[in-house]
Protein backbone atom coordinates (compact mmCIF):
# COMPACT_ATOMS: atom_id res chain seq x y z
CA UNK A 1 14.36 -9.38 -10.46
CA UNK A 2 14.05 -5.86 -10.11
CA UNK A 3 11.25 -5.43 -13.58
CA UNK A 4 9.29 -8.81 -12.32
CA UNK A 5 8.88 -6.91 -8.51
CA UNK A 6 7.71 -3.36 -9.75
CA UNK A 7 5.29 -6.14 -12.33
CA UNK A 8 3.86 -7.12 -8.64
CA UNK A 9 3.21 -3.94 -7.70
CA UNK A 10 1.85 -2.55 -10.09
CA UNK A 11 -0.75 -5.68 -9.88
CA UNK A 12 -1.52 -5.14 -6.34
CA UNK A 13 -2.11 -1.56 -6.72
CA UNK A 14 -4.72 -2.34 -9.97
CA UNK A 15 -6.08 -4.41 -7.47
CA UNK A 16 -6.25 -2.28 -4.77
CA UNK A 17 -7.78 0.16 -7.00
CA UNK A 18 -10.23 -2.24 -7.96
CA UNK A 19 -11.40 -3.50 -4.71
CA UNK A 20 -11.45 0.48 -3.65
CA UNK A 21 -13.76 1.05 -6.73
CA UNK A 22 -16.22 -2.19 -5.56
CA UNK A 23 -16.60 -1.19 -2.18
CA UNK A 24 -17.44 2.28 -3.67
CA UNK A 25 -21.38 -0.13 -5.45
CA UNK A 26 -23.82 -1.38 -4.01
CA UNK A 27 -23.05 -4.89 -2.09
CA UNK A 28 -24.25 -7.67 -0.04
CA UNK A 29 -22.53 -8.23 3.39
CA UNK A 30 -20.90 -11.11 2.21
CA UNK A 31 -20.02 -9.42 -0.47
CA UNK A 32 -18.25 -6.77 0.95
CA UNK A 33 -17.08 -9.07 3.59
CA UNK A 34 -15.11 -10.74 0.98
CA UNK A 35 -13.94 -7.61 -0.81
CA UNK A 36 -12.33 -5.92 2.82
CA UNK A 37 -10.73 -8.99 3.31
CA UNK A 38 -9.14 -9.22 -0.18
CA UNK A 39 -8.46 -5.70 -0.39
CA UNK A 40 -6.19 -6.19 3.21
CA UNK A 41 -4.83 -8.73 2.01
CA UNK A 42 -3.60 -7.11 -1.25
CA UNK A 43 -2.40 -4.20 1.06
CA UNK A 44 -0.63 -6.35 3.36
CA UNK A 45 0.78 -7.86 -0.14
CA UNK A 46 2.01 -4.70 -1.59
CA UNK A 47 3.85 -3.76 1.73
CA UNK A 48 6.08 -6.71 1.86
CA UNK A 49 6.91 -6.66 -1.48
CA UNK A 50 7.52 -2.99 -1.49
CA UNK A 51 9.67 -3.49 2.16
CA UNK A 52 11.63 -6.12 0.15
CA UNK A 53 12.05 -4.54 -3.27
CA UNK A 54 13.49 -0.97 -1.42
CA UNK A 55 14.71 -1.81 1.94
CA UNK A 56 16.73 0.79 2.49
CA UNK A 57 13.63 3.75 1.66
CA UNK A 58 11.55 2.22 4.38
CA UNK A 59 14.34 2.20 6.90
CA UNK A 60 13.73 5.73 7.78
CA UNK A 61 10.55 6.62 9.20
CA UNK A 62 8.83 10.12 7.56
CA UNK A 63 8.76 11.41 11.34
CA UNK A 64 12.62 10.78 11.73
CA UNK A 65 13.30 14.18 10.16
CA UNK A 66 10.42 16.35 9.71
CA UNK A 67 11.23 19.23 6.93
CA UNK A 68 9.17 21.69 8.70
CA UNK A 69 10.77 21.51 12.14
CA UNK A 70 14.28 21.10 10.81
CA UNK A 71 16.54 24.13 11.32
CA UNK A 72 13.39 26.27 12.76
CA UNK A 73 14.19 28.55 15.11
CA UNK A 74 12.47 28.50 18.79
């Protein structure tokens, strides 16, 4: 289960990286219309799988515990 969710991911990134890339050329507006939408949608994608895959990682926000600020002295 483990292998065929990091398989996902790694799709949805490649994608993400190739919608990225697209936006990057020349397009018509419903062309790049089209691509935004995909590209959120491959985002959106990516972030459930990755918030089911490693639950526990995502628990804890980055700005629970900030290693700059932690021990520093006022």
């Amino acid at each position: 289960m483990l292998d065929e969710n990091l398989v996902r991911m790694r799709a949805h990134r490649n994608n993400i990286h190739r919608y990225r890339s697209l936006l990057k050329t020349r397009l018509s507006d419903l062309e790049r219309q089209f691509i935004e939408r995909r590209l959120a949608e491959e985002i959106s994608a990516l972030e459930t799988l990755t918030s089911r895959t490693f639950p526990i990682a995502l628990a804890t926000s980055p700005s629970a515990v900030s290693p700059a600020t932690t021990g520093a002295v006022p």
